[in-house]
Structure formats: C-alpha cells, structure tokens
N, C-alpha and C. Protein backbone atom coordinates (compact mmCIF):
# COMPACT_ATOMS: atom_id res chain seq x y z
N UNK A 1 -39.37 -61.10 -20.40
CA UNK A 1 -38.97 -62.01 -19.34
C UNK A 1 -40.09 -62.19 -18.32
N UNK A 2 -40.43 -63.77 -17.49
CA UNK A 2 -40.97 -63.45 -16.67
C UNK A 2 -40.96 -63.19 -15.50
N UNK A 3 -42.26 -63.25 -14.36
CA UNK A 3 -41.59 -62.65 -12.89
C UNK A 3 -40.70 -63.72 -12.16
N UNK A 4 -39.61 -62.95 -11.62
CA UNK A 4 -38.67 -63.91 -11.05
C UNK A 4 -39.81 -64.30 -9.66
N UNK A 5 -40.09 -62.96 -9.18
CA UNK A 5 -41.00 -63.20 -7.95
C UNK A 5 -42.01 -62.25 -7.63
N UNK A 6 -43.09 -62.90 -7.12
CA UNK A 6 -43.88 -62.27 -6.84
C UNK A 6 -45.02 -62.12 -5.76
N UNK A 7 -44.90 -61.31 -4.44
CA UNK A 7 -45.89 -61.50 -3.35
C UNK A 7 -46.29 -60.04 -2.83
N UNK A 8 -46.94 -60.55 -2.13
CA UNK A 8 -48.09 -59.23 -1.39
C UNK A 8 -47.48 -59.04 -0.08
N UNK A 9 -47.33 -58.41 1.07
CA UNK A 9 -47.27 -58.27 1.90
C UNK A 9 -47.78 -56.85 2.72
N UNK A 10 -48.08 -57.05 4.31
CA UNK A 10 -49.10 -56.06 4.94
C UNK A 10 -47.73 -55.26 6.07
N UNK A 11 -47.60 -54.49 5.40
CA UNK A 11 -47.05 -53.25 6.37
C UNK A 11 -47.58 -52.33 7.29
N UNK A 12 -47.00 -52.21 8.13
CA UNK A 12 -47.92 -51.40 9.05
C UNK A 12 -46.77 -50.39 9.38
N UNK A 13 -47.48 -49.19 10.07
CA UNK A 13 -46.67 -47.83 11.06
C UNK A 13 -45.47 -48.72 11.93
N UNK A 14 -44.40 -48.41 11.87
CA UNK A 14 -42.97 -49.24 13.02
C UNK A 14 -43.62 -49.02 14.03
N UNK A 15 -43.89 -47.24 14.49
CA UNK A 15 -44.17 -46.62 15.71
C UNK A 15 -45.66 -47.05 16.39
N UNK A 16 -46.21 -47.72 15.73
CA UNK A 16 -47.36 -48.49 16.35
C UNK A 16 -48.75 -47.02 16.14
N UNK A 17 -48.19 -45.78 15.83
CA UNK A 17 -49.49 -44.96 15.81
C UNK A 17 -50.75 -44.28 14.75
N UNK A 18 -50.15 -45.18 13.60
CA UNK A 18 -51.09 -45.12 12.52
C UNK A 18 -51.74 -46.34 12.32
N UNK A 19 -52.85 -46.68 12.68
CA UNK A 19 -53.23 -48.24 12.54
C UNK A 19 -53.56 -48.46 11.00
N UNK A 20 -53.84 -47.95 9.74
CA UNK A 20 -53.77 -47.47 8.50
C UNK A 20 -53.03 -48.64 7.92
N UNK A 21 -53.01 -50.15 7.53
CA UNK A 21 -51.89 -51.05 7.28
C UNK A 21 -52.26 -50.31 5.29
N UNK A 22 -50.67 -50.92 5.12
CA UNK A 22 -50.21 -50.47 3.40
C UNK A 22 -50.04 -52.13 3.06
N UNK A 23 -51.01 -52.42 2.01
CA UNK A 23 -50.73 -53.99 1.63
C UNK A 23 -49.96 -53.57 0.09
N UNK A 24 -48.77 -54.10 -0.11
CA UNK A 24 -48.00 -53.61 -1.15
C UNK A 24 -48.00 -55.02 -2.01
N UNK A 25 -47.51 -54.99 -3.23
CA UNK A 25 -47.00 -56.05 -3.75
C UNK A 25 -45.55 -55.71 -4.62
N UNK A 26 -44.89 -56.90 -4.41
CA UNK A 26 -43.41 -56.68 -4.99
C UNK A 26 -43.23 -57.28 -5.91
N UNK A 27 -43.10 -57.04 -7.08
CA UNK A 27 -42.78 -58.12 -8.78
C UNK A 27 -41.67 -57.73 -8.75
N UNK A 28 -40.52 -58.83 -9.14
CA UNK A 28 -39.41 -58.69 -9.46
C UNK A 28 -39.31 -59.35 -10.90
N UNK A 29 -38.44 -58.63 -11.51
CA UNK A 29 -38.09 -59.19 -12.76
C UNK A 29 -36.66 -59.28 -12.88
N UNK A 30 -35.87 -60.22 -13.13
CA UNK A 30 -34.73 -59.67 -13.99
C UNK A 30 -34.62 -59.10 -15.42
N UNK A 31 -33.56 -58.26 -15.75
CA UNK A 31 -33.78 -57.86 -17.06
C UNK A 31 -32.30 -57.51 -16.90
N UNK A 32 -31.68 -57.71 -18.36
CA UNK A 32 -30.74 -57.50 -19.33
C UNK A 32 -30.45 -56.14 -19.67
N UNK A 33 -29.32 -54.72 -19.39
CA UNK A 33 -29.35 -53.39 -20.43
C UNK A 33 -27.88 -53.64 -20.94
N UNK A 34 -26.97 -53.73 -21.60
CA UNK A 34 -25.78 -53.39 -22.38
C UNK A 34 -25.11 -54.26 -21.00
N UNK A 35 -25.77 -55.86 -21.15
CA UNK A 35 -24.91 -56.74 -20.74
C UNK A 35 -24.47 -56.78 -19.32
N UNK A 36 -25.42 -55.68 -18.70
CA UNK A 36 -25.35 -55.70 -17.09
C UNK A 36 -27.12 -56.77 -16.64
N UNK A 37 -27.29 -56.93 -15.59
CA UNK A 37 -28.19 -57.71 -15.23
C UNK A 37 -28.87 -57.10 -13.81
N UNK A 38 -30.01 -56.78 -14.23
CA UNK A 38 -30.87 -55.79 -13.15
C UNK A 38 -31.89 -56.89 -12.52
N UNK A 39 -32.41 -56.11 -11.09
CA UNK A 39 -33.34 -56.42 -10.76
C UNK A 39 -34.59 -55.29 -10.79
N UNK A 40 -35.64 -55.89 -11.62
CA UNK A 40 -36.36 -54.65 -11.67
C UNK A 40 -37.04 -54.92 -10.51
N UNK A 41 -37.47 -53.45 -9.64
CA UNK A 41 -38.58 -54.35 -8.53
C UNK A 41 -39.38 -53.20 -8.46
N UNK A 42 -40.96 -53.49 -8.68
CA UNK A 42 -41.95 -52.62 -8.94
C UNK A 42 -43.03 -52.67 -7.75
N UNK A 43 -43.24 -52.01 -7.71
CA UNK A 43 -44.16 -51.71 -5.85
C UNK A 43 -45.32 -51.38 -6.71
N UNK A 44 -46.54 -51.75 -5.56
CA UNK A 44 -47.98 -51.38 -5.83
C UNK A 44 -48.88 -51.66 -4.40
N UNK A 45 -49.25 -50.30 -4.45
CA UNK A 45 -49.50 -50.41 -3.02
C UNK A 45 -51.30 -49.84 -2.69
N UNK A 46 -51.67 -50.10 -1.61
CA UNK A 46 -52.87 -50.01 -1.28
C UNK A 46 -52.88 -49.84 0.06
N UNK A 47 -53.58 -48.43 0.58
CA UNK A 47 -53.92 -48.66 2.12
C UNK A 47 -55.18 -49.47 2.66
N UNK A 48 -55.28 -49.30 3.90
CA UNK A 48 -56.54 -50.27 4.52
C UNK A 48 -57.60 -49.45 4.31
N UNK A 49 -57.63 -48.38 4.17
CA UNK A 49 -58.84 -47.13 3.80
C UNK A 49 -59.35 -47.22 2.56
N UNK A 50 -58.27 -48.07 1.38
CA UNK A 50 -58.93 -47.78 0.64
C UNK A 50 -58.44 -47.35 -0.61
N UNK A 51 -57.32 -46.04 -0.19
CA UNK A 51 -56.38 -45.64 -0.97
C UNK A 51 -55.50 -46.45 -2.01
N UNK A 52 -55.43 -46.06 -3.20
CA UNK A 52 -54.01 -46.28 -3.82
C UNK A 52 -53.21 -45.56 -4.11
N UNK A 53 -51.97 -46.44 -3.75
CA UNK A 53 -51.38 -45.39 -4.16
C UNK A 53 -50.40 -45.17 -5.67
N UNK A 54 -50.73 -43.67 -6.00
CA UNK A 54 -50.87 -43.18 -7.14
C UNK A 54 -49.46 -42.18 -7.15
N UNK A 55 -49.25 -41.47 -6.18
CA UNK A 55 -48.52 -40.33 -6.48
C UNK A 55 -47.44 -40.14 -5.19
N UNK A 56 -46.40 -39.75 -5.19
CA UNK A 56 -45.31 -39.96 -3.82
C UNK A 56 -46.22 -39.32 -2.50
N UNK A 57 -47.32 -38.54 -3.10
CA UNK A 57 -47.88 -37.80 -1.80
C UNK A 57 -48.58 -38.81 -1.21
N UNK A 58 -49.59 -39.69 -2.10
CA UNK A 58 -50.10 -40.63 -1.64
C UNK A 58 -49.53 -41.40 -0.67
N UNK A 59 -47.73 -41.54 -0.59
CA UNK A 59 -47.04 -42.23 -0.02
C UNK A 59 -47.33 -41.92 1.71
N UNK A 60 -46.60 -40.72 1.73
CA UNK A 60 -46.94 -40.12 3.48
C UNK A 60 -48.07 -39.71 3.58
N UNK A 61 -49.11 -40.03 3.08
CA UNK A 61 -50.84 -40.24 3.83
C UNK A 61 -50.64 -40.83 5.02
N UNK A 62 -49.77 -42.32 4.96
CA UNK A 62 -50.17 -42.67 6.54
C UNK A 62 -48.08 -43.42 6.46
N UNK A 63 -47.96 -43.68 7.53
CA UNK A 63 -46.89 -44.40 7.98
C UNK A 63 -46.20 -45.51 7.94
N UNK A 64 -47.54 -46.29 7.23
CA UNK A 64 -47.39 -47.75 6.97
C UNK A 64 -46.58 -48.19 5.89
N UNK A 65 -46.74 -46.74 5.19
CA UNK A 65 -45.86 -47.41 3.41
C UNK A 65 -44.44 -47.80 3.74
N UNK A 66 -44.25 -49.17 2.65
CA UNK A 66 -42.84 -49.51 2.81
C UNK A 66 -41.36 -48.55 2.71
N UNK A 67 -42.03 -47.46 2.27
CA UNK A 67 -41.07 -46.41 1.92
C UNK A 67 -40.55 -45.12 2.86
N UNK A 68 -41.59 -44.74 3.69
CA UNK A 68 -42.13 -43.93 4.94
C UNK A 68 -40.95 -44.61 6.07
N UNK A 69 -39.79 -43.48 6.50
CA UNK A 69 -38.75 -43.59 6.60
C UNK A 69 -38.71 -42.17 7.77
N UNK A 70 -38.51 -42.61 9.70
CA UNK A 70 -38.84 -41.46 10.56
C UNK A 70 -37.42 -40.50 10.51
N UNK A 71 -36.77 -40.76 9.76
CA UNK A 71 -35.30 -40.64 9.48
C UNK A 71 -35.17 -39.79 8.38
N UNK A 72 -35.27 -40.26 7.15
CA UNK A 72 -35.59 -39.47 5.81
C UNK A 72 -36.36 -39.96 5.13
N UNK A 73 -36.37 -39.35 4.22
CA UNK A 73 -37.93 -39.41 3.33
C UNK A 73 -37.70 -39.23 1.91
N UNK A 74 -36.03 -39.52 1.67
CA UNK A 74 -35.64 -39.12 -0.07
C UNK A 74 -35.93 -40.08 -0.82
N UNK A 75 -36.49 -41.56 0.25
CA UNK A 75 -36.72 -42.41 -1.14
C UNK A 75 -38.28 -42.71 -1.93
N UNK A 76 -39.14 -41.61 -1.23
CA UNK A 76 -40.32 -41.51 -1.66
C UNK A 76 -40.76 -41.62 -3.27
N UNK A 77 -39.67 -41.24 -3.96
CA UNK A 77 -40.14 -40.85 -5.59
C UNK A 77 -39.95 -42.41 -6.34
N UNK A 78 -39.34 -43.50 -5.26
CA UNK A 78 -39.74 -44.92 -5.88
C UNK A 78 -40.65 -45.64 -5.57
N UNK A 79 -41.72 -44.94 -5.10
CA UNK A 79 -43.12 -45.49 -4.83
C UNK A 79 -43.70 -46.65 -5.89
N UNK A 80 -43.12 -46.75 -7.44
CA UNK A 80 -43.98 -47.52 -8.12
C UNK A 80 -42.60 -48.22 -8.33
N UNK A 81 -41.06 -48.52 -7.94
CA UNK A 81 -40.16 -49.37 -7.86
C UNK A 81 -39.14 -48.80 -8.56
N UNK A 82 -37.68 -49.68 -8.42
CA UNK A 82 -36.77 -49.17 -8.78
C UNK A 82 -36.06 -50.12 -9.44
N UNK A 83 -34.89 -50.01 -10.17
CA UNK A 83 -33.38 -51.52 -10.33
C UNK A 83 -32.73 -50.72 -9.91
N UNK A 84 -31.93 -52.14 -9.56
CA UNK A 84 -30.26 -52.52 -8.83
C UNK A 84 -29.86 -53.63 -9.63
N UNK A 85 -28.95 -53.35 -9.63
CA UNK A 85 -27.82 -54.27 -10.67
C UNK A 85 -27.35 -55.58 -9.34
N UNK A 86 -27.79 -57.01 -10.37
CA UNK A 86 -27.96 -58.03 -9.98
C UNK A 86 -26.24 -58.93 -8.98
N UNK A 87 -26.25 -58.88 -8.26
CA UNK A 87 -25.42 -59.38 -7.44
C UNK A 87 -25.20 -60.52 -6.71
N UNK A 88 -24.29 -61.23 -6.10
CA UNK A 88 -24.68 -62.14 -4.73
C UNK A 88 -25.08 -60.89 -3.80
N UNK A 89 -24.77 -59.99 -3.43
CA UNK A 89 -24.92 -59.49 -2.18
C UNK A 89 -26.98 -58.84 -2.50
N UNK A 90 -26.93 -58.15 -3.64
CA UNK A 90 -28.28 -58.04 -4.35
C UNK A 90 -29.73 -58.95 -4.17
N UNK A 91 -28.77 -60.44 -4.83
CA UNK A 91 -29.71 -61.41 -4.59
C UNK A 91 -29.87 -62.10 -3.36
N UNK A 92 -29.14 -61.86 -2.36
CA UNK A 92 -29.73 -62.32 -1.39
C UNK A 92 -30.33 -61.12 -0.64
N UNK A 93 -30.31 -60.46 -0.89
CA UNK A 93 -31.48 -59.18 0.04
C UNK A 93 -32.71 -59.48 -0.53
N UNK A 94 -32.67 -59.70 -1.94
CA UNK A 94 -34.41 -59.72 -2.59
C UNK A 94 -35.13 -61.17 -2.27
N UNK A 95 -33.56 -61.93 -2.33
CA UNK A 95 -34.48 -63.19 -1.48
C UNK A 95 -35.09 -63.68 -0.37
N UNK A 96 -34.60 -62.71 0.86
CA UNK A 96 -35.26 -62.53 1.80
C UNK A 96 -36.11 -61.47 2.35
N UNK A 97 -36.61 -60.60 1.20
CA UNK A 97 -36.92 -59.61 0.90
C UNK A 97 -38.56 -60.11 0.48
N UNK A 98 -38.04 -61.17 -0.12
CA UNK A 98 -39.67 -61.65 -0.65
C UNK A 98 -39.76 -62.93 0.34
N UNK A 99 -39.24 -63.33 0.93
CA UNK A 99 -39.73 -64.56 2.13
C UNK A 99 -40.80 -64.50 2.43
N UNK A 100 -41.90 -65.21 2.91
CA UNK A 100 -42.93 -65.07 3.92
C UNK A 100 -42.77 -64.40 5.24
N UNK A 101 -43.63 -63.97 6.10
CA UNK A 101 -43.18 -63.88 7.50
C UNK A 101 -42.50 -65.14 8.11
N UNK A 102 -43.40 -65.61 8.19
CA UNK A 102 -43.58 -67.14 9.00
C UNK A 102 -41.64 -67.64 8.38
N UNK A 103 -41.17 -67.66 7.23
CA UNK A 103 -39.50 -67.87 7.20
C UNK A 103 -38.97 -66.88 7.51
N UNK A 104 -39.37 -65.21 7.24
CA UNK A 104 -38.23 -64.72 7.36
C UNK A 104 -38.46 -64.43 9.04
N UNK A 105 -38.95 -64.29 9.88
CA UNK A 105 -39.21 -64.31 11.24
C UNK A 105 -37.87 -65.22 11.90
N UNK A 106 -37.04 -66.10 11.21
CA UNK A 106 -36.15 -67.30 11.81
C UNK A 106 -35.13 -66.31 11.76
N UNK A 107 -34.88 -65.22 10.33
CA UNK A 107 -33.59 -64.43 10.75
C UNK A 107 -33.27 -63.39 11.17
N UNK A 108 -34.61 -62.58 11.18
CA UNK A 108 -34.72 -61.38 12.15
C UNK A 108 -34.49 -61.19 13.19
N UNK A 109 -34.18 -62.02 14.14
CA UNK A 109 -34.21 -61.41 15.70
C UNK A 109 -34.87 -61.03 16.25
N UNK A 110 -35.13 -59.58 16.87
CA UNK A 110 -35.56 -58.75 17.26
C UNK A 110 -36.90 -58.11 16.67
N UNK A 111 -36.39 -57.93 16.00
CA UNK A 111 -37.16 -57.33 14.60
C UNK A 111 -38.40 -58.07 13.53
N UNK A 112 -39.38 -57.56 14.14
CA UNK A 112 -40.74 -57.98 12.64
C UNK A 112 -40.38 -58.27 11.70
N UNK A 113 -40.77 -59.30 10.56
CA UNK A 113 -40.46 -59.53 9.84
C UNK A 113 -41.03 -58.37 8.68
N UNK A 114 -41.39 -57.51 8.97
CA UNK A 114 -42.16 -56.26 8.08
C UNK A 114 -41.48 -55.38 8.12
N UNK A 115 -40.55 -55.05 9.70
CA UNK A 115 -39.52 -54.13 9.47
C UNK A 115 -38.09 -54.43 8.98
N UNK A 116 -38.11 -55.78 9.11
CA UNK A 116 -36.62 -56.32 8.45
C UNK A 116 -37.35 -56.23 6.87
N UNK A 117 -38.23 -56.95 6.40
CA UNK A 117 -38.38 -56.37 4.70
C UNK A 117 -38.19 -54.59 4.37
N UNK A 118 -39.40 -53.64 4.89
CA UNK A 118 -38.81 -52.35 5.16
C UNK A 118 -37.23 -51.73 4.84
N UNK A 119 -36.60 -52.21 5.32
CA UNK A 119 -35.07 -52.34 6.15
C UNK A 119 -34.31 -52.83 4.54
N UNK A 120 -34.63 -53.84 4.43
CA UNK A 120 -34.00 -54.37 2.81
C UNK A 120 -34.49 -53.49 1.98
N UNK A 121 -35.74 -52.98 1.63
CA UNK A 121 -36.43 -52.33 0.69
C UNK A 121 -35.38 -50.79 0.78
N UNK A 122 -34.98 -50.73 1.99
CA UNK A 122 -34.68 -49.14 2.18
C UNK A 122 -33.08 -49.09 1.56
N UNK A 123 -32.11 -50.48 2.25
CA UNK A 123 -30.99 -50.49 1.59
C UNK A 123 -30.62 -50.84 0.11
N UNK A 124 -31.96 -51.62 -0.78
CA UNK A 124 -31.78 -51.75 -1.92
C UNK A 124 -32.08 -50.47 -2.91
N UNK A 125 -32.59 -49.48 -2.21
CA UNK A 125 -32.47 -47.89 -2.88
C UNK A 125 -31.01 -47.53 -3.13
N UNK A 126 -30.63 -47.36 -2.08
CA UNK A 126 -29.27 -47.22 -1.92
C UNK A 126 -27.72 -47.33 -2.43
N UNK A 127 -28.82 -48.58 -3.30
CA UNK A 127 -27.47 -48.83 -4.40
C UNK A 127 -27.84 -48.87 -6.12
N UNK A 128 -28.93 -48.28 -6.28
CA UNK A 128 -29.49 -47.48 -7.61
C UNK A 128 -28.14 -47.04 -7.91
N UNK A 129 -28.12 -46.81 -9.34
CA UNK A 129 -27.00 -46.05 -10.33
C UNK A 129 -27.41 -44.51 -10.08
C-alpha cells in the first residue's frame, strides 16, 4: 500500500529550555490485518546537533522529541512508530496531526501548533491494542 501521508515537522522543548529542535517525519500508511484497518504511523527523527535517532535513549537526549513527555515517559519504546486501528475518531486526530502549522494554528487556541501535534501523537499511543 501506499503512503496515505507524509510530512516533516520541527519540534522543539514545550518548557522553552533545551534549544536542541527534533525534526521528525511522520509516514502514515493504512494497512489491512484479519479484516481490521490500521493506521501504521512510523516516526524518524533527527536532532539539530546532528543526532539520530536510533534507540529510545536517543529519545531523552534532549526534550524536543515528539515523545518526551514532563509527565511520563512510558511512551518512549515507540520512537520508530506505532498502529491504531482506523476510526472516525482515529482519522481525524491523524488528520490534524499531519496539518501544516500555518492550518493547524486556526484550531489550537492557545496552544503551538507543535504542542497540539505532540498532544495527538501522545493520545494516539493510548489507544494501541
């Protein structure tokens, strides 16, 4: 199958004290197992130093990763991506999940459009099998 979607985006520390940005990219695929319908979504990430990242440790090097959570830290071991079984409620998180800034900035509020992606990335763990 091919990519349903696919973009880059530049994350940075929430707390403003790691200047270290994580430029990630998100491929989504759908895919088919015993007639259920997934979203595969595969992370690949790179710090501004230089780094890739390779291994969950790589992850908390700096603060910026989409995954790096001041709260908890259990979803570190999907550093290279995860599925969730395909939904309305599913597909519209990944669709604004992969927005640009510049659109998704209209439904955020308050909130960066880096920490509202963040924010989706963190609740679409959440509903893994």
């Amino acid at each position: 199958m091919s990519e349903l979607y696919v973009n880059t985006f530049l994350f940075r520390d929430p707390n403003g004290y790691d200047h270290t940005t994580c430029q990630t990219t998100l491929s989504i695929l759908e895919k088919v197992d015993n007639e259920i319908t997934y979203y595969d979504v595969q992370m690949k990430s790179i710090y501004s130093d230089g780094t890739e990242i390779k291994t969950y440790l790589d992850v908390i090097a700096h603060s910026s990763h989409p995954l790096v959570s001041m709260k908890q830290n259990n979803m570190l071991l999907y550093f290279r991506g995860f599925s969730v079984v395909k939904n309305d409620m599913t597909t519209q998180m990944i669709r604004y999940m992969m927005m640009e800034d510049s659109e998704l900035c209209q439904y955020t509020g308050t909130i960066t459009p880096g920490t509202y992606r963040r924010n989706i990335i963190h609740s679409l763990i959440h509903f893994i099998d």
